[in-house]
N, C-alpha and C. Protein backbone atom coordinates (compact mmCIF):
# COMPACT_ATOMS: atom_id res chain seq x y z
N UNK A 1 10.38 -100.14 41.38
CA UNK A 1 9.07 -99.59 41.73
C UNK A 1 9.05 -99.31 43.23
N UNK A 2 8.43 -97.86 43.33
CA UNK A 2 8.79 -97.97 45.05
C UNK A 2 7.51 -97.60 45.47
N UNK A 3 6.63 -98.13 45.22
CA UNK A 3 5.24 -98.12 45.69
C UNK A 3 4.50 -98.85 44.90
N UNK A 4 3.62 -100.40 45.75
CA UNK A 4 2.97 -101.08 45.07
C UNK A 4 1.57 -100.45 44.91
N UNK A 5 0.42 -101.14 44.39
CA UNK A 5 -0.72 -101.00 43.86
C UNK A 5 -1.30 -100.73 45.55
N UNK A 6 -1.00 -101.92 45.83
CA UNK A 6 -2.07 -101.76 47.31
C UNK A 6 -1.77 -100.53 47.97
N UNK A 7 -0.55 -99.75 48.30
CA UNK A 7 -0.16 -99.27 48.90
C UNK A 7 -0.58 -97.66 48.05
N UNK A 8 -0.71 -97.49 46.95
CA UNK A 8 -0.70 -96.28 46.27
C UNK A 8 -2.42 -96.19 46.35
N UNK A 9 -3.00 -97.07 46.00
CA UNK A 9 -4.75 -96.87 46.38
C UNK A 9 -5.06 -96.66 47.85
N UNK A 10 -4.33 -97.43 48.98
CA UNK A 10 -4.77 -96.66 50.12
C UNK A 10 -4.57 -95.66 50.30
N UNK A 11 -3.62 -95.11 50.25
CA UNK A 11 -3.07 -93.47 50.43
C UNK A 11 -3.77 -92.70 49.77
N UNK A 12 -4.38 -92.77 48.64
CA UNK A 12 -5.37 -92.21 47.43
C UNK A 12 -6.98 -92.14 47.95
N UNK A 13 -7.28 -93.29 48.79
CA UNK A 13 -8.40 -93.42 48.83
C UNK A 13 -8.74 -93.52 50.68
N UNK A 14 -8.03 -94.21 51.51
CA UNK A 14 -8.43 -94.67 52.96
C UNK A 14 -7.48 -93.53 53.79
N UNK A 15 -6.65 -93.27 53.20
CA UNK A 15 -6.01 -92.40 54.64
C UNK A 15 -6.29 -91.16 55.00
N UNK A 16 -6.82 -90.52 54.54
CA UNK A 16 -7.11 -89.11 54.61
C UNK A 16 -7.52 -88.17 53.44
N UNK A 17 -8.11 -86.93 53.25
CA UNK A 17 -8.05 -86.12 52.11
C UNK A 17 -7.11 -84.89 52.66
N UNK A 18 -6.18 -84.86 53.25
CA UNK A 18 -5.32 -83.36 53.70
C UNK A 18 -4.26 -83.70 52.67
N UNK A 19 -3.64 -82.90 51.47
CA UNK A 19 -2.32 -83.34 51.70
C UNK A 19 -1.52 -82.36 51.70
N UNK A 20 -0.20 -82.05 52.77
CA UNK A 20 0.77 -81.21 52.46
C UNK A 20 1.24 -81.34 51.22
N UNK A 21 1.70 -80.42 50.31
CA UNK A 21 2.26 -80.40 48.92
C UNK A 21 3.70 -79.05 49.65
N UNK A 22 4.68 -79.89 49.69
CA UNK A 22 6.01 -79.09 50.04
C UNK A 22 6.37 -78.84 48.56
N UNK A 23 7.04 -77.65 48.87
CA UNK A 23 7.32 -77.27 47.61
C UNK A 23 6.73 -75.98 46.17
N UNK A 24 5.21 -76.47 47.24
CA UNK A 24 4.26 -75.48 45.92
C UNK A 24 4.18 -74.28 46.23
N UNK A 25 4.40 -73.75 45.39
CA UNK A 25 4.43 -72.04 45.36
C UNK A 25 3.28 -71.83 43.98
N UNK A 26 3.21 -70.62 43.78
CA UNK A 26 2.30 -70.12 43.22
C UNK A 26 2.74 -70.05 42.05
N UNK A 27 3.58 -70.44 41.59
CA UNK A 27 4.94 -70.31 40.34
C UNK A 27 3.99 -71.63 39.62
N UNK A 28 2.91 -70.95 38.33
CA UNK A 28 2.43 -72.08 37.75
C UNK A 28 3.32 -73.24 36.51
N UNK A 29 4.42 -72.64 36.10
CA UNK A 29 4.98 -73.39 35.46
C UNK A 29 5.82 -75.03 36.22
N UNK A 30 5.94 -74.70 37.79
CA UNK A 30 6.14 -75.67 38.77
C UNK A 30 5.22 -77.13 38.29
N UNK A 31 5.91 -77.54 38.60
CA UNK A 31 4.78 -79.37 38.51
C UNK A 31 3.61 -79.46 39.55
N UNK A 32 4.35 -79.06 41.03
CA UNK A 32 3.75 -79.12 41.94
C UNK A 32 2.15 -78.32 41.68
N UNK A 33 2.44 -77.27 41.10
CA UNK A 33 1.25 -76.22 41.07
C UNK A 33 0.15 -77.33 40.41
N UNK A 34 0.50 -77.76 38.89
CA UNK A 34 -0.50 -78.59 38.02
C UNK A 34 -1.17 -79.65 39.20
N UNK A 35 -0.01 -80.68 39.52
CA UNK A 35 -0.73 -81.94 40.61
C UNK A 35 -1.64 -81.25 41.93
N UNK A 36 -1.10 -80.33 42.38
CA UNK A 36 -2.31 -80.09 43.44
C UNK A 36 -3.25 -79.67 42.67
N UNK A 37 -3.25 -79.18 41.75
CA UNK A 37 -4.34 -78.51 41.19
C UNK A 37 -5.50 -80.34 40.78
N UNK A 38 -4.89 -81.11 40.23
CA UNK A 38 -5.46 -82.40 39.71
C UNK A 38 -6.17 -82.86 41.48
N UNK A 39 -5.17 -82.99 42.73
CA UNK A 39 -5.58 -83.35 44.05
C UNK A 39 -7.04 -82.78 44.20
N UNK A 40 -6.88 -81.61 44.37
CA UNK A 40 -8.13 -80.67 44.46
C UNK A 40 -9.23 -81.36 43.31
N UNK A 41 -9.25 -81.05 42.23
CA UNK A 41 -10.24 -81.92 41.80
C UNK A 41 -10.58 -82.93 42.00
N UNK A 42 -9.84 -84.41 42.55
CA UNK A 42 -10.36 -85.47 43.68
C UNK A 42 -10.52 -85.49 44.73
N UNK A 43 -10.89 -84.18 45.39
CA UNK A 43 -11.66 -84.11 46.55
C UNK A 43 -10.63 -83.80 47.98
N UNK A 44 -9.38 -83.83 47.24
CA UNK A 44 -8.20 -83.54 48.16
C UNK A 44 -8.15 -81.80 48.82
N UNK A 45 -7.51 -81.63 50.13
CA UNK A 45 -7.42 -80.63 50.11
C UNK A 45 -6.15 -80.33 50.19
N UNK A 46 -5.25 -79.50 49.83
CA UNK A 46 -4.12 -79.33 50.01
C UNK A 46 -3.39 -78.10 50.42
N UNK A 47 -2.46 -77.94 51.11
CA UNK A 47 -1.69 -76.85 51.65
C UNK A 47 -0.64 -77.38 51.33
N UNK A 48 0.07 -75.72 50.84
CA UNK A 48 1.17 -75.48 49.88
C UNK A 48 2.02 -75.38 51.03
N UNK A 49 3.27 -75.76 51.49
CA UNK A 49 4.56 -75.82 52.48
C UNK A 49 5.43 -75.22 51.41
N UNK A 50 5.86 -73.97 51.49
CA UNK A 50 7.14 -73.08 50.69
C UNK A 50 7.79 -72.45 51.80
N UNK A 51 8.94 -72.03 52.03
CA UNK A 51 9.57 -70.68 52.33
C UNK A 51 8.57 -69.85 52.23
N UNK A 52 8.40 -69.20 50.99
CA UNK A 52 7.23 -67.95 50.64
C UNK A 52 5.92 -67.64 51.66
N UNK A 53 5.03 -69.06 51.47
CA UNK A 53 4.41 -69.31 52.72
C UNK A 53 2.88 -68.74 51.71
N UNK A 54 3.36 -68.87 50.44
CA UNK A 54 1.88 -68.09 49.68
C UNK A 54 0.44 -69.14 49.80
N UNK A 55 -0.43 -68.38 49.35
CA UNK A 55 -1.69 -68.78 49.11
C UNK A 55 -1.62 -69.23 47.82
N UNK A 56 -2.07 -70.41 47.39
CA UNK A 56 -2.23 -71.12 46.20
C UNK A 56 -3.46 -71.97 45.83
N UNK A 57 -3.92 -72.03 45.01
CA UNK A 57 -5.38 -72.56 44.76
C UNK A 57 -6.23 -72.27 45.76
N UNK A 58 -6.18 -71.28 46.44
CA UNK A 58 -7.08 -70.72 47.57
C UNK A 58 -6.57 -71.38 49.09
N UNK A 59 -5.62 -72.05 48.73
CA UNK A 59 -5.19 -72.54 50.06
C UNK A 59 -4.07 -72.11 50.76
N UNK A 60 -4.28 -71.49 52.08
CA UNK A 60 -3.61 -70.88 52.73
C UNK A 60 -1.91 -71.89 53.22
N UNK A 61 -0.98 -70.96 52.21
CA UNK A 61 0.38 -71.51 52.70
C UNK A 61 1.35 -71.38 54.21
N UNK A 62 2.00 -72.32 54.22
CA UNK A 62 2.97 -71.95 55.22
C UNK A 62 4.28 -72.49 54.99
N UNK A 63 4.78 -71.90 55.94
CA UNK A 63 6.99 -72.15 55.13
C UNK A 63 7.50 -73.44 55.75
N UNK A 64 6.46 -74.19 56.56
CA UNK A 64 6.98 -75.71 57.07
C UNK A 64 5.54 -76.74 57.29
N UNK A 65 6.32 -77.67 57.53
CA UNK A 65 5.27 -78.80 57.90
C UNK A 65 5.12 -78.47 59.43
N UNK A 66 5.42 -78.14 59.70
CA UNK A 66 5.52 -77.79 61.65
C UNK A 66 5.10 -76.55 62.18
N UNK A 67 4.59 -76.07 61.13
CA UNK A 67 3.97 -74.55 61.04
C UNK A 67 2.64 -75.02 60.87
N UNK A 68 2.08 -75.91 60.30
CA UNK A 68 0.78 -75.78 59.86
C UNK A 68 -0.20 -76.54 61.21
N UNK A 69 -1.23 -75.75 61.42
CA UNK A 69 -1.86 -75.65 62.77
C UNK A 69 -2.97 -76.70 62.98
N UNK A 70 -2.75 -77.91 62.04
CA UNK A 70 -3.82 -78.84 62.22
C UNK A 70 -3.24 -80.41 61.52
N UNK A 71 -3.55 -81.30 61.51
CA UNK A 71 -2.84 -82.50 60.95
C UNK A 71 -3.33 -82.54 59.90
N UNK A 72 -2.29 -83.28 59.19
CA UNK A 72 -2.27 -83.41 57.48
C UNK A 72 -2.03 -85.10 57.08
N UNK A 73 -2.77 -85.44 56.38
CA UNK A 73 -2.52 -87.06 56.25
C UNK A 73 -1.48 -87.11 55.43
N UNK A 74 -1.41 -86.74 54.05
CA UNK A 74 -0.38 -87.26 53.43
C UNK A 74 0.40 -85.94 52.80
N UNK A 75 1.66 -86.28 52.64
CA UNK A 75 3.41 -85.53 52.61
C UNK A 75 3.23 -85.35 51.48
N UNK A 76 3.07 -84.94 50.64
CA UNK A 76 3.81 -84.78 49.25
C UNK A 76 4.95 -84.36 48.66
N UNK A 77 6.13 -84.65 48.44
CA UNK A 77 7.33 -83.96 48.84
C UNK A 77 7.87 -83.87 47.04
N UNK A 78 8.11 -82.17 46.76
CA UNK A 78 8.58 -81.80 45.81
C UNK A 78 9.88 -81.22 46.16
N UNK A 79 10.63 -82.16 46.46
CA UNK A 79 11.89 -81.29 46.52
C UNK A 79 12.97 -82.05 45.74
N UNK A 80 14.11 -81.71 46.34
CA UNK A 80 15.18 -82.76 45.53
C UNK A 80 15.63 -83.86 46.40
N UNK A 81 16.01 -84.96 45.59
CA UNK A 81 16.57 -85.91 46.60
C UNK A 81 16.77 -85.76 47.51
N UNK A 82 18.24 -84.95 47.63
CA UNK A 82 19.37 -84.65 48.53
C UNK A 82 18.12 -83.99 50.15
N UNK A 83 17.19 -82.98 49.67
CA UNK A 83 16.60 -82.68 50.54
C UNK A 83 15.30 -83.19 51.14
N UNK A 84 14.99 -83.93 50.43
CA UNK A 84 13.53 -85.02 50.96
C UNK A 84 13.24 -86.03 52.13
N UNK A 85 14.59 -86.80 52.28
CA UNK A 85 14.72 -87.28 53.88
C UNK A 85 14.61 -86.56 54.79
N UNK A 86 14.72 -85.00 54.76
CA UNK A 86 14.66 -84.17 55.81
C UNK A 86 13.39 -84.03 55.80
N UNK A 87 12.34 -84.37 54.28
CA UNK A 87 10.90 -83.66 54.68
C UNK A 87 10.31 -84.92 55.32
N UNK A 88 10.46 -85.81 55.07
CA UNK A 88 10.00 -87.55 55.42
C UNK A 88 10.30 -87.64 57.36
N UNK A 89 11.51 -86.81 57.73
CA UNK A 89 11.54 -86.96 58.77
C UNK A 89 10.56 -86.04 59.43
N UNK A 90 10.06 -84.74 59.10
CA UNK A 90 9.84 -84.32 59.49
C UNK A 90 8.05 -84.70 59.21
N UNK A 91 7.52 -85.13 57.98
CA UNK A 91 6.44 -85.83 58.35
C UNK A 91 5.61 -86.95 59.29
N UNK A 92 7.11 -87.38 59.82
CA UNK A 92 7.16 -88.09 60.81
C UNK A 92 6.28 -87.80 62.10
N UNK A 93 7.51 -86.43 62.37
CA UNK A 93 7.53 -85.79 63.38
C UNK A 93 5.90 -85.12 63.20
N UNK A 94 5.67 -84.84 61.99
CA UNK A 94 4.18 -84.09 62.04
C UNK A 94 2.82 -84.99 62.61
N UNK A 95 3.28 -86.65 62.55
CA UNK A 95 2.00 -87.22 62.61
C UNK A 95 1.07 -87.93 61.09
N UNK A 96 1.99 -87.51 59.91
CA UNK A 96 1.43 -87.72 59.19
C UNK A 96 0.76 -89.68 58.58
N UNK A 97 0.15 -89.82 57.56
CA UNK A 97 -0.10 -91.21 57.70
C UNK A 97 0.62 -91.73 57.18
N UNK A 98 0.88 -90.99 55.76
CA UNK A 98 2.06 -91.28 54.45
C UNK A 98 2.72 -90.19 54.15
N UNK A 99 3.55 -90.50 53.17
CA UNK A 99 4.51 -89.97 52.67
C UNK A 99 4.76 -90.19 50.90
N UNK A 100 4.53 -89.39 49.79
CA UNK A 100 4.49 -89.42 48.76
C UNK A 100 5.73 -88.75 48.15
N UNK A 101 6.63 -89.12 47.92
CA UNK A 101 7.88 -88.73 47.17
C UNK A 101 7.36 -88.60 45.44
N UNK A 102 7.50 -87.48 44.52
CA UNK A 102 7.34 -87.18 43.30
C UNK A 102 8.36 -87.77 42.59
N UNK A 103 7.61 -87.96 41.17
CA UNK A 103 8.68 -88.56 40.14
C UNK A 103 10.45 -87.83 40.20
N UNK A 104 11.19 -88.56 40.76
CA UNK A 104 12.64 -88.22 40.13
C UNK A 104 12.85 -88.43 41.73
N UNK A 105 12.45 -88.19 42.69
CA UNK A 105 12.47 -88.32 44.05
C UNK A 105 12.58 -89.78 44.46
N UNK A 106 14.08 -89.55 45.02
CA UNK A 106 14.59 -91.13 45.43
C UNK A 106 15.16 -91.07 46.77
N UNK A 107 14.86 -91.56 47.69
CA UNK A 107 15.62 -91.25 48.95
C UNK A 107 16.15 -92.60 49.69
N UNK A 108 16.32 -93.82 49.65
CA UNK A 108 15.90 -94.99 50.07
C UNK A 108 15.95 -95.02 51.56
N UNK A 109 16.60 -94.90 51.99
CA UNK A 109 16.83 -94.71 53.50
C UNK A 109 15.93 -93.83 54.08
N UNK A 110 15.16 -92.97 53.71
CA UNK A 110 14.26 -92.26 54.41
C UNK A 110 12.69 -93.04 53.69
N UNK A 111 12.90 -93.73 52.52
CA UNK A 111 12.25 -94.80 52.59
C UNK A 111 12.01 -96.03 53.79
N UNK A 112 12.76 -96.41 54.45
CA UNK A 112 13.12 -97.64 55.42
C UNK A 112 12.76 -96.76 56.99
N UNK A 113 13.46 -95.55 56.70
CA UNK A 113 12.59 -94.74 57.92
C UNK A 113 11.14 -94.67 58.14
N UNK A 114 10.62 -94.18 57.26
CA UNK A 114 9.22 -94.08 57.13
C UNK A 114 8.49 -95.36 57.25
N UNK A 115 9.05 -96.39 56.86
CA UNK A 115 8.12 -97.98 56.81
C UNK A 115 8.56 -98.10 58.11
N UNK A 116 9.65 -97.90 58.66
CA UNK A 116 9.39 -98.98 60.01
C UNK A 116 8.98 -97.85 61.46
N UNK A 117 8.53 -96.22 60.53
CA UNK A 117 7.66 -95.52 61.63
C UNK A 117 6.54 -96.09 61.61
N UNK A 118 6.02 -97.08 60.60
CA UNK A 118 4.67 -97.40 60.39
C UNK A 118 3.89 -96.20 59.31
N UNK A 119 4.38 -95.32 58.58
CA UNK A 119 4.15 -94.64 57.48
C UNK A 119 3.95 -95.59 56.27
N UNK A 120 2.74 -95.47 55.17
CA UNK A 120 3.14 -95.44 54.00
C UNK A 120 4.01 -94.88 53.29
N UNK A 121 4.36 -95.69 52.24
CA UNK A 121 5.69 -94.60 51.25
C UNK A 121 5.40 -95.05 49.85
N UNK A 122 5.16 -93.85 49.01
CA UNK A 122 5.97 -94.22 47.62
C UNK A 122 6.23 -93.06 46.95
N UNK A 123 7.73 -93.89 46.14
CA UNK A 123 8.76 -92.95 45.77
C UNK A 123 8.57 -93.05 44.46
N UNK A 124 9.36 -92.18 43.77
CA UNK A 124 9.09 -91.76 42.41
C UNK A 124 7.78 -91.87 41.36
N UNK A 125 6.77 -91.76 42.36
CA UNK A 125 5.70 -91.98 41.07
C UNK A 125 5.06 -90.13 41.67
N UNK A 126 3.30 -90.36 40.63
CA UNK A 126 2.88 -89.01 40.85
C UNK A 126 1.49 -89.30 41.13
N UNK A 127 1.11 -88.77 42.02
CA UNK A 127 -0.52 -88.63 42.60
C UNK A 127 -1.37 -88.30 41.09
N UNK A 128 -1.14 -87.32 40.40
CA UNK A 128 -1.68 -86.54 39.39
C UNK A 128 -2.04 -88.13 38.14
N UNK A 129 -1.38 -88.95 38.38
CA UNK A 129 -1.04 -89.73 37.10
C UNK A 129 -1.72 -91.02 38.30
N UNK A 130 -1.67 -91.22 39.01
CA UNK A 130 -2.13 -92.43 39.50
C UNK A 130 -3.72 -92.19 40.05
N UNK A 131 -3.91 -90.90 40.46
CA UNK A 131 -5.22 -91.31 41.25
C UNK A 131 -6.06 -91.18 39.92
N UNK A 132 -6.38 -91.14 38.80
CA UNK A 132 -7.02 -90.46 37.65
C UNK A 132 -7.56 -92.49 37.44
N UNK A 133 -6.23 -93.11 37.46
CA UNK A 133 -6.65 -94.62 36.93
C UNK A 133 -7.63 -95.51 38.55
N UNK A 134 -7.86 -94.56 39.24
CA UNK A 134 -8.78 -95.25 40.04
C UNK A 134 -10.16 -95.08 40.47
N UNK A 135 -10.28 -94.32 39.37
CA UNK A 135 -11.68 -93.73 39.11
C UNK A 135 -12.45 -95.07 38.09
């Protein structure tokens, strides 16, 4: 388990409502597309981080975390393993509070990065499926 209870309700509830969603494109068969779409209905706001840089659920995209012109509390990172320590570092670098790695998303070491920046972290679970049971 790579994110306890305490740690998945603060991030859900005390740290912020911004969340970057890397990954989301406008491509609705994507996962990413459905969970921001669930964020947004709990009051979240979210910006899509693609290459593409599209507009998605009305929210204006951009192609990085270092592009986007205002702070974002929490990371959402849809990518693949291999490439997710690069987004964790770079949430870092953004200021962010946490860092949310999606189901199948395992990084451990950019796990251990992020905790001892003083970031929240959890890995392999899903916002879409957890914030619903804290209602």
């Amino acid at each position: 388990m790579y994110g306890d209870e305490a740690t998945i309700r603060r991030i859900l509830t005390e740290l912020g409502d911004t969340w970057a969603v890397v990954g989301l494109s406008a491509n609705q068969r994507r996962a990413a597309y459905g969970v921001a779409q669930v964020l947004q209905r709990y009051g979240k706001r979210i910006v899509p981080v693609h290459p593409k840089a599209e507009t998605v659920h009305g929210e204006r995209g951009y192609a990085s975390l270092a592009d986007i012109p205002f702070e974002v509390d929490v990371v959402d990172v849809f990518v693949n393993s291999e490439l997710a320590g690069a987004v964790a570092d770079e949430a870092m670098a953004k200021g962010a509070k946490a860092v949310w790695f999606q189901l199948g998303v395992v990084d451990e070491a950019a796990h251990e990065r992020a905790q001892a920046a003083g970031l929240d972290m959890v890995m392999d679970r899903c916002p879409a499926i957890e914030i619903p049971r804290l209602s």
